[in-house]
N, C-alpha and C. Protein backbone atom coordinates (compact mmCIF):
# COMPACT_ATOMS: atom_id res chain seq x y z
N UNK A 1 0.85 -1.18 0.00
CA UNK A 1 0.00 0.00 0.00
C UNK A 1 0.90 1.24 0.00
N UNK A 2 0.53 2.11 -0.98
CA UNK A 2 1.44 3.51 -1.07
C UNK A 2 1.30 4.26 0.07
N UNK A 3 2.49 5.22 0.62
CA UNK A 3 2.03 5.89 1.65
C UNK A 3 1.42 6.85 1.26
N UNK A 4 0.36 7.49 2.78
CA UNK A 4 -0.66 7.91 2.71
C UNK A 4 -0.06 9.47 2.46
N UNK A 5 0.96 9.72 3.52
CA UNK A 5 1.76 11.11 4.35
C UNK A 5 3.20 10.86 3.74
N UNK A 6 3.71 11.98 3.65
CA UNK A 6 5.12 12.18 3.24
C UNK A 6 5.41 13.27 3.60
N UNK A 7 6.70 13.16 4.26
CA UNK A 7 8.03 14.36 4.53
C UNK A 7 8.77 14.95 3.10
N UNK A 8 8.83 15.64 2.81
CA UNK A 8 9.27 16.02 1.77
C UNK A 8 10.32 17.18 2.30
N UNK A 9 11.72 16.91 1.60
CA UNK A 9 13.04 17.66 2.00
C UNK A 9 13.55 18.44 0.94
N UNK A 10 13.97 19.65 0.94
CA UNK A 10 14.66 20.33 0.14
C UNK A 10 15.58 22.03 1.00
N UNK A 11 16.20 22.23 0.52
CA UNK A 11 17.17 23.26 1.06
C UNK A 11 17.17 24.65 0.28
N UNK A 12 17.66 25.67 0.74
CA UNK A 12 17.96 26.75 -0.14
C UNK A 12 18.23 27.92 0.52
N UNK A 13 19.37 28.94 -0.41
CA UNK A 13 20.79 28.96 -0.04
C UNK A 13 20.18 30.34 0.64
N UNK A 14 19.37 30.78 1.18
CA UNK A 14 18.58 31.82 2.08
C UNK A 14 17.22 31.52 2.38
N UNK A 15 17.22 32.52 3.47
CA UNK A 15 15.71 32.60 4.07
C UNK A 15 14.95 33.45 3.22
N UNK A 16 15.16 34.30 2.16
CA UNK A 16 13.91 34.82 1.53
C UNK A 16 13.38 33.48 0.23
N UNK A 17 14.38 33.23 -0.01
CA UNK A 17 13.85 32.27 -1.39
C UNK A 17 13.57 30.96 -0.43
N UNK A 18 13.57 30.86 0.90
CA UNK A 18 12.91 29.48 1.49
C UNK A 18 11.81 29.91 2.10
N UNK A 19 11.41 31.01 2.24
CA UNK A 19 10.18 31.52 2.61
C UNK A 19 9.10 31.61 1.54
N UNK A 20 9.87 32.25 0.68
CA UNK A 20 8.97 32.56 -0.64
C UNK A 20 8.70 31.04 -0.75
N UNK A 21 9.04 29.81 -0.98
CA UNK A 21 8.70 28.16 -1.73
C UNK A 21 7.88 27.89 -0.56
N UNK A 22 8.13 28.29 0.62
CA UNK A 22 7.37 27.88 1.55
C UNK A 22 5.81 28.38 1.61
N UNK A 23 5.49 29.28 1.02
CA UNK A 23 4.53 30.58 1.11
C UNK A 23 3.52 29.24 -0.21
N UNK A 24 4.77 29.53 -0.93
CA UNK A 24 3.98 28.78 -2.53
C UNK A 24 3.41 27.49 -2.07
N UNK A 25 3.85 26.53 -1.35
CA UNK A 25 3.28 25.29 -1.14
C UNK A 25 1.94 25.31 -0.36
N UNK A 26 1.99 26.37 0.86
CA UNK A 26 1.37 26.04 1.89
C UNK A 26 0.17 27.08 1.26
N UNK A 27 -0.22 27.90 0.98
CA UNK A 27 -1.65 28.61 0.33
C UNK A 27 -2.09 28.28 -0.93
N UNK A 28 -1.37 27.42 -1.60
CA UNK A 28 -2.72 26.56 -2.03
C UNK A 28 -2.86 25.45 -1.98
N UNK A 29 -2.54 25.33 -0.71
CA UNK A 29 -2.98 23.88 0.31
C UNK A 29 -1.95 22.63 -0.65
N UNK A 30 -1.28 22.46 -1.15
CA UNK A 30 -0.13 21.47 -1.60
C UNK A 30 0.76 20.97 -0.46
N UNK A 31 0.84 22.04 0.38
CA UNK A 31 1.58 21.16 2.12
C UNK A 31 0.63 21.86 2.91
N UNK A 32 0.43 21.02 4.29
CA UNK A 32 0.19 21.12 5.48
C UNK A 32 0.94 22.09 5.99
N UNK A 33 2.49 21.77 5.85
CA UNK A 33 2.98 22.46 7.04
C UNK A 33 4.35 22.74 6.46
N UNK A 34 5.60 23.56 6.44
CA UNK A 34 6.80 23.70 5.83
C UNK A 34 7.71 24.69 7.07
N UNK A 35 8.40 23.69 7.57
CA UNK A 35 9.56 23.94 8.40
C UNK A 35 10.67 24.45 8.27
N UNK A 36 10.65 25.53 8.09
CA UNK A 36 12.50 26.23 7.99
C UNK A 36 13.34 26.11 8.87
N UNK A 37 14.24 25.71 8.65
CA UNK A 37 15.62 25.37 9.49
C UNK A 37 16.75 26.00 9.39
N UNK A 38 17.17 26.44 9.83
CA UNK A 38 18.39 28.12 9.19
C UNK A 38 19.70 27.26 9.59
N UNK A 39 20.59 28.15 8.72
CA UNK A 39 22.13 27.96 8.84
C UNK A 39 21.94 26.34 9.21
N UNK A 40 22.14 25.73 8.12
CA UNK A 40 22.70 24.20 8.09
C UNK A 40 23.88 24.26 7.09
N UNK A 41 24.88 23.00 7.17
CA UNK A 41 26.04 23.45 6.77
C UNK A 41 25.51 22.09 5.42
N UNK A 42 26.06 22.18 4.19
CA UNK A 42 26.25 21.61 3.37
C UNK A 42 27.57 21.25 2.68
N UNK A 43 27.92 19.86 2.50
CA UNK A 43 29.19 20.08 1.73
C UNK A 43 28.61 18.71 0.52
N UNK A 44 28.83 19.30 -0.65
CA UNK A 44 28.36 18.23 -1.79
C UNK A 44 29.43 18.81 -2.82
N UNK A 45 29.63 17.57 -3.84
CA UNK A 45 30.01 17.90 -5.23
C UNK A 45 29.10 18.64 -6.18
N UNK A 46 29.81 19.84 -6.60
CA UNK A 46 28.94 20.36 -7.69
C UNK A 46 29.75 20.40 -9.20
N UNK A 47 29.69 20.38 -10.03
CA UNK A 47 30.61 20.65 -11.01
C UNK A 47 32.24 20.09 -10.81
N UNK A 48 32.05 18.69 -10.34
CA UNK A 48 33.83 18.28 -10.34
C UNK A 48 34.55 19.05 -8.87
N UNK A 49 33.78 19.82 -8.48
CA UNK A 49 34.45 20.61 -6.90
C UNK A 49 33.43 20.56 -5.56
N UNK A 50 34.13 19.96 -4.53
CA UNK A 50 33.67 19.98 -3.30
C UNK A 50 33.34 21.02 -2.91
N UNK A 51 31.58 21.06 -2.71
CA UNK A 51 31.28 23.02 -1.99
C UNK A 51 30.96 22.69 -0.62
N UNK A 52 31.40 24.01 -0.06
CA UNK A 52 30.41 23.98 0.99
C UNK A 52 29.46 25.14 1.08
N UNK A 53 28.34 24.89 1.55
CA UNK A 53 27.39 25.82 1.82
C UNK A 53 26.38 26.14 3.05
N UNK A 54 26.16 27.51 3.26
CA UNK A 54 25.45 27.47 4.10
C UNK A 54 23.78 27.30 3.57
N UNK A 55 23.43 26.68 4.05
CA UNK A 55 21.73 26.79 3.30
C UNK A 55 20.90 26.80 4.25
N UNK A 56 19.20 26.57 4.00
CA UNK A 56 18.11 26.82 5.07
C UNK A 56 17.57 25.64 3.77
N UNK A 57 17.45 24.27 5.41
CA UNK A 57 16.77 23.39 4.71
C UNK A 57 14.61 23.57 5.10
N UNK A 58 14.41 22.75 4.89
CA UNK A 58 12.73 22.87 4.25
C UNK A 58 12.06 21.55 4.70
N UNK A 59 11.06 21.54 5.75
CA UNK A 59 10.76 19.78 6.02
C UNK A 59 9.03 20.24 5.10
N UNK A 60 8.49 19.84 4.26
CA UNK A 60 7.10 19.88 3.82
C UNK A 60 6.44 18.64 4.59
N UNK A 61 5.70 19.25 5.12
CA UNK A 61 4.51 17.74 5.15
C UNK A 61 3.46 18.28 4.38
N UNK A 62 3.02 16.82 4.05
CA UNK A 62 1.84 16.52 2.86
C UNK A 62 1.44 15.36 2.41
N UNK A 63 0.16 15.45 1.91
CA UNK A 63 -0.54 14.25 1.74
C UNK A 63 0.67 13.61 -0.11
N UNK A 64 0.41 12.44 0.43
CA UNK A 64 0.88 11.88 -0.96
C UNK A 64 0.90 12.22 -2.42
N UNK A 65 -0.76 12.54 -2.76
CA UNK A 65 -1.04 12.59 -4.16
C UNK A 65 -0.75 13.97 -4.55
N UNK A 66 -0.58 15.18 -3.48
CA UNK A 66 0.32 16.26 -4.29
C UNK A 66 1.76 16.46 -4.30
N UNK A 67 2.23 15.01 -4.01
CA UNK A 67 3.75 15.48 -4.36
C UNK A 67 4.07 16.16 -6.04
N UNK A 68 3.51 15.95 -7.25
CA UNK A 68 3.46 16.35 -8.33
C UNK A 68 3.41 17.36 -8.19
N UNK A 69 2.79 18.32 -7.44
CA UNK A 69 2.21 19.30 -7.13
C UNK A 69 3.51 20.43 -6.63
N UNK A 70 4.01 19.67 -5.46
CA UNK A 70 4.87 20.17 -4.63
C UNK A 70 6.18 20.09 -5.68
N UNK A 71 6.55 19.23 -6.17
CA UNK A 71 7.73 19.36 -7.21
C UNK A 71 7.66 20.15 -8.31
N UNK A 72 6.16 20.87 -9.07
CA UNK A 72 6.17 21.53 -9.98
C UNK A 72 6.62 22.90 -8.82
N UNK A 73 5.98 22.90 -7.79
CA UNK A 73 5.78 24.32 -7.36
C UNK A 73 7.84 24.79 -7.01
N UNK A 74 8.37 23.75 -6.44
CA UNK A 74 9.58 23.81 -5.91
C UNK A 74 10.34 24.13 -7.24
N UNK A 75 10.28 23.41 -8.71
CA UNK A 75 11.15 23.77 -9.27
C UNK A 75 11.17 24.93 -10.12
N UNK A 76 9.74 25.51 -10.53
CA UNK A 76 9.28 27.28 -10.75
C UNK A 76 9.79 28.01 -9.73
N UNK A 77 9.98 27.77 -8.42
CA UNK A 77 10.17 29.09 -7.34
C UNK A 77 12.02 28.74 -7.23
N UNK A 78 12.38 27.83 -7.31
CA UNK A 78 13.81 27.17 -6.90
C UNK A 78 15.00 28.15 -7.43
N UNK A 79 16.13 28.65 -7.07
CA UNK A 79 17.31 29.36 -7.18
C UNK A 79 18.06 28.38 -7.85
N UNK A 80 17.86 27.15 -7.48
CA UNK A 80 19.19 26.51 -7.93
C UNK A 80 18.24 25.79 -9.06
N UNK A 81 19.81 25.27 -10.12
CA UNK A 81 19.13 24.43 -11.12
C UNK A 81 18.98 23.07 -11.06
N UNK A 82 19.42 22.57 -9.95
CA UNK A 82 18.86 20.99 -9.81
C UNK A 82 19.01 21.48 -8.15
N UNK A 83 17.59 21.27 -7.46
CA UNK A 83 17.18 21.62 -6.40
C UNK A 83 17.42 20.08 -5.70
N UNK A 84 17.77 19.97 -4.87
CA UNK A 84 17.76 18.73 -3.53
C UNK A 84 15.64 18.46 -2.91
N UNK A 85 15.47 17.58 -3.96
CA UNK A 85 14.28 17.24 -3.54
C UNK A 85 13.70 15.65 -3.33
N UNK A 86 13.48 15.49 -1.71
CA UNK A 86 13.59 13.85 -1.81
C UNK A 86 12.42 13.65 -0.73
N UNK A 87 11.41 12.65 -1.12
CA UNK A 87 10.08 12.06 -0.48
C UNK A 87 10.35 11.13 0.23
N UNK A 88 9.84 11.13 1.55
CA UNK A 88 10.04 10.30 2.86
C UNK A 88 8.38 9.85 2.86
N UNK A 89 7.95 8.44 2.90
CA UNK A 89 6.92 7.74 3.35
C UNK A 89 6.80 8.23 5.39
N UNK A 90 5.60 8.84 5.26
CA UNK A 90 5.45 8.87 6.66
C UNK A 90 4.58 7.70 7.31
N UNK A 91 5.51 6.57 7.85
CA UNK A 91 4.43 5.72 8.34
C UNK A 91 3.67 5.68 9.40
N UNK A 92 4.52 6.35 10.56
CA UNK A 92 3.62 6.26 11.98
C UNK A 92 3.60 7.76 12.39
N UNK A 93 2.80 8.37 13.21
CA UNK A 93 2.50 9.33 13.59
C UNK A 93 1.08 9.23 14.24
N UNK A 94 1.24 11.15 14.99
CA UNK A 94 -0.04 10.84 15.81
C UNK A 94 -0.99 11.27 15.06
N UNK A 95 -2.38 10.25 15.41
CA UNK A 95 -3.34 10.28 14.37
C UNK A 95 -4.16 11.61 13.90
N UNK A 96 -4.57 12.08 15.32
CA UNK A 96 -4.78 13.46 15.13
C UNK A 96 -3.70 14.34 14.15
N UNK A 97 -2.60 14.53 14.26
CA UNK A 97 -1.68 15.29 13.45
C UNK A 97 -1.77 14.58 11.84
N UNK A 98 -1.77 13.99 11.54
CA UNK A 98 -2.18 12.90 10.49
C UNK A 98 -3.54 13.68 9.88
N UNK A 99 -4.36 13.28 10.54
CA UNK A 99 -6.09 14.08 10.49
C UNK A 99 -5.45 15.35 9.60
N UNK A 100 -4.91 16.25 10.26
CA UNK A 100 -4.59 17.56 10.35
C UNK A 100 -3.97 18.11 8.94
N UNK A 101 -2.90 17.25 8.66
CA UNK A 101 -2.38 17.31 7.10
C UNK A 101 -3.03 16.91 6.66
N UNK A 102 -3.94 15.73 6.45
CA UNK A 102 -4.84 15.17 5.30
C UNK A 102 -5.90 16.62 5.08
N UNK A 103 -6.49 17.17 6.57
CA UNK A 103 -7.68 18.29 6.35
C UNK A 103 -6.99 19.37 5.67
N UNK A 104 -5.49 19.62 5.71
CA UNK A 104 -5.20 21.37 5.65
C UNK A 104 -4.18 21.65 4.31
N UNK A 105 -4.25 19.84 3.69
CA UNK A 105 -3.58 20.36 2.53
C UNK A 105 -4.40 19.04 1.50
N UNK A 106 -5.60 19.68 1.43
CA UNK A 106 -5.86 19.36 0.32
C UNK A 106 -7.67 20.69 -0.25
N UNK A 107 -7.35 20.82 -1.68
CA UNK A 107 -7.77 21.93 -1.79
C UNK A 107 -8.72 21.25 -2.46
C-alpha cells in the first residue's frame, strides 16, 4: 500500500527564497505544514568541486497525491538548477496530526 503522508526535503541557499517556496506550497494547500531550518552546513560535489554551503533546509509535510504538485511548485520558485528534492513515506505518527495534514492540505 502507497504511503498515505510524506516528509518532503529540500534546502535553499537563504531565508527569503525558502520563505517565498514555503509561502507557494502552503496557500494553495499542496503542504500542510513547511519547516525552515536556518544555517545548516552543506558540503556536496557540484561541477567536479567539493562546496560547501550554508543553506536553510525545508521539512514539507503533505498528503501523498500532491507530491506532483509540490515538485512543480519547488522547481518554478527554486534558485538553484537541480534543487535537492527527496520524499520520505510517513508511516507512523499521531493520528490526530495525520487528520490535520490530510484536512489542511488538500484543496
Amino acid at each position: 500500500m502507497p504511503a498515505t503522508y510524506l516528509l518532503v526535503i529540500t534546502t535553499c541557499p537563504d531565508n527569503a527564497s525558502a520563505k517565498r517556496i514555503a509561502s507557494a506550497l502552503v496557500e494553495p494547500k499542496a503542504a500542510a505544514c513547511v519547516q525552515l531550518i536556518p544555517q545548516i552546513e552543506s558540503v556536496y560535489v557540484w561541477e567536479d568541486e567539493v562546496c560547501h554551503s550554508s543553506e536553510v533546509a525545508l521539512h514539507i509535510k503533505c498528503i501523498a497525491k500532491n507530491y506532483d504538485a509540490i515538485q512543480q511548485i519547488v522547481i518554478q520558485q527554486h534558485p538553484y538548477e537541480v534543487p535537492e528534492l527527496i520524499a520520505m513515506p510517513i508511516t507512523q505518527g499521531l493520528p490526530n496530526y495525520l487528520k490535520w495534514i490530510e484536512e489542511t492540505s488538500q484543496s
